[in-house]
C-alpha atoms as a PDB file:
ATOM      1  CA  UNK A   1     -14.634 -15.765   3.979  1.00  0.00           C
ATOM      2  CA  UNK A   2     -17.681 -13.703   4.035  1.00  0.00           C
ATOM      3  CA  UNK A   3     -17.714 -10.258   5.507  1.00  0.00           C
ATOM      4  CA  UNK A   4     -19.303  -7.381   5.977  1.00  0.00           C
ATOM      5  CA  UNK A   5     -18.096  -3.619   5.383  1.00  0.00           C
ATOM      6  CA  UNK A   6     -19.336  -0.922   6.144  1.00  0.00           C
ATOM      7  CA  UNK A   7     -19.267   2.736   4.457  1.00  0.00           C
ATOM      8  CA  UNK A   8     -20.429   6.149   4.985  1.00  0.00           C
ATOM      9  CA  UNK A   9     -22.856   7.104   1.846  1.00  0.00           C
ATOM     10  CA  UNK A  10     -19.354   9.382   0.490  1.00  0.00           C
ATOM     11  CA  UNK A  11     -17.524   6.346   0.685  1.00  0.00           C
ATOM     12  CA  UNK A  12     -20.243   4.522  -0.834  1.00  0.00           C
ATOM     13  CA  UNK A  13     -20.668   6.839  -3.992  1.00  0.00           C
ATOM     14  CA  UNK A  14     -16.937   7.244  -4.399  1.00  0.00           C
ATOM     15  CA  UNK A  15     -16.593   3.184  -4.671  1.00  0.00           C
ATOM     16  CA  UNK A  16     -19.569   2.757  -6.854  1.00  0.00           C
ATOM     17  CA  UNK A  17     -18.001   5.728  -9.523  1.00  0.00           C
ATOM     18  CA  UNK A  18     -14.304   4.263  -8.950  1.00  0.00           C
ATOM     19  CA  UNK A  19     -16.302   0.750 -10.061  1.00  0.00           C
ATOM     20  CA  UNK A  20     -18.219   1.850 -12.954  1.00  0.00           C
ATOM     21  CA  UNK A  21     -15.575   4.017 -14.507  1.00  0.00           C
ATOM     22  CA  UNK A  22     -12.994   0.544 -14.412  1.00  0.00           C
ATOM     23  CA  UNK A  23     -16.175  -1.477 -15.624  1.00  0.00           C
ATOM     24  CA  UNK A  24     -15.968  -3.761 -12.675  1.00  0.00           C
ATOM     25  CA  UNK A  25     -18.009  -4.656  -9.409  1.00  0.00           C
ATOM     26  CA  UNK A  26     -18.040  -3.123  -6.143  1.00  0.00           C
ATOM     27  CA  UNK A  27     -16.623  -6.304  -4.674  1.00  0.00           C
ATOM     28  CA  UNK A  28     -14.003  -6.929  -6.915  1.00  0.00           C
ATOM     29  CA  UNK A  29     -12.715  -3.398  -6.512  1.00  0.00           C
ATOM     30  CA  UNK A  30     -12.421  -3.142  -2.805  1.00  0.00           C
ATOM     31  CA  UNK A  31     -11.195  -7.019  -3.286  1.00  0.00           C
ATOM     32  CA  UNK A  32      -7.988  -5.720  -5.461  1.00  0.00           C
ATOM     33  CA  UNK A  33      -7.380  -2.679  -3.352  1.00  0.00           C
ATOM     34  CA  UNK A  34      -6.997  -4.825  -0.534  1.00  0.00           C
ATOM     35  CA  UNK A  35      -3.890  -6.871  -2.623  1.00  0.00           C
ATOM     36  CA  UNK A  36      -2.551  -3.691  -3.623  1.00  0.00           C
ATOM     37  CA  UNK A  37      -2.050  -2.485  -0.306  1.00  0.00           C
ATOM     38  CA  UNK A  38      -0.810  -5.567   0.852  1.00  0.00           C
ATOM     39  CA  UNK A  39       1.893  -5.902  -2.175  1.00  0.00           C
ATOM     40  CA  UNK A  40       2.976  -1.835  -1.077  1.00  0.00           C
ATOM     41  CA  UNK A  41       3.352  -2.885   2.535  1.00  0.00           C
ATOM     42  CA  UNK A  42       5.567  -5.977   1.224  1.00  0.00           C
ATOM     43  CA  UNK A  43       7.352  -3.593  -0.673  1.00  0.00           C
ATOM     44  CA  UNK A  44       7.901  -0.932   1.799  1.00  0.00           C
ATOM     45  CA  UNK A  45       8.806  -3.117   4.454  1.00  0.00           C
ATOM     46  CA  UNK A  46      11.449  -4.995   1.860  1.00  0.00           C
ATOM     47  CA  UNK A  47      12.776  -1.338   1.354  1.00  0.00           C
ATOM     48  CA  UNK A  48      13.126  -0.243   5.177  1.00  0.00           C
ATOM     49  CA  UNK A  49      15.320  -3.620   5.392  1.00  0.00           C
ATOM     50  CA  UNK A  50      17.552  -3.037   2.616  1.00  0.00           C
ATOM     51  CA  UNK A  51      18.093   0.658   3.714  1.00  0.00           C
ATOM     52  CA  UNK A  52      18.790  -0.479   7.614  1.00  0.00           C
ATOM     53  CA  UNK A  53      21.318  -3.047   5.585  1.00  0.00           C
ATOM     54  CA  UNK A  54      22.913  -0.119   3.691  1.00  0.00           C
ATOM     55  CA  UNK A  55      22.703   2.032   6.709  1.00  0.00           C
ATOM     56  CA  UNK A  56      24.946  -0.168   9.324  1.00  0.00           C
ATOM     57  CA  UNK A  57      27.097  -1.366   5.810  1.00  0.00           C
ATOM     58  CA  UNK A  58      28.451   2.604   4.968  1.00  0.00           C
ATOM     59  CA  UNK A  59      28.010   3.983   8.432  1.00  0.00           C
ATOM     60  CA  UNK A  60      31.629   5.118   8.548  1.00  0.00           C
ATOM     61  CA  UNK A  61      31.043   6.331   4.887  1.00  0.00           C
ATOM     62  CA  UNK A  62      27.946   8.385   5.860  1.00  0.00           C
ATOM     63  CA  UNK A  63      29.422   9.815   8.763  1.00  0.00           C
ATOM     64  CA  UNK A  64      32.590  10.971   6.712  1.00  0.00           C
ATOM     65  CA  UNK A  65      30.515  12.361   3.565  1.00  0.00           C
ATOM     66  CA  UNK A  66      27.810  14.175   6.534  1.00  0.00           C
ATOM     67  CA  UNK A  67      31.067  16.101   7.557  1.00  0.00           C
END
């Protein structure tokens, strides 16, 4: 899928350096910071379930140790 994005000049300049210095293009930068985000959102949310888990599992525990 095609698409169009736009930047201000800063952001521009900042993605064109951030490209050169990892000898890659423009496209394929913003293309891989797109899956990284994505695979940190997967993680976080995984997290925030596995702490609600642990939360409602030692309730009774965290209450007692909060005391």
């Amino acid at each position: 899928m095609a698409m169009t994005l736009r930047l201000t000049d800063e952001e521009t300049e900042i993605l064109r350096a951030l490209a050169e210095r990892e000898h890659r293009s423009m496209h394929e930068v913003v293309r891989l910071a797109v899956l990284e985000r994505a695979d940190r959102a997967a993680h976080s949310a995984d997290r925030d379930e596995v702490l609600d888990w642990a939360e409602d599992r030692y309730a009774d525990l965290l209450d007692r140790l909060s005391r």
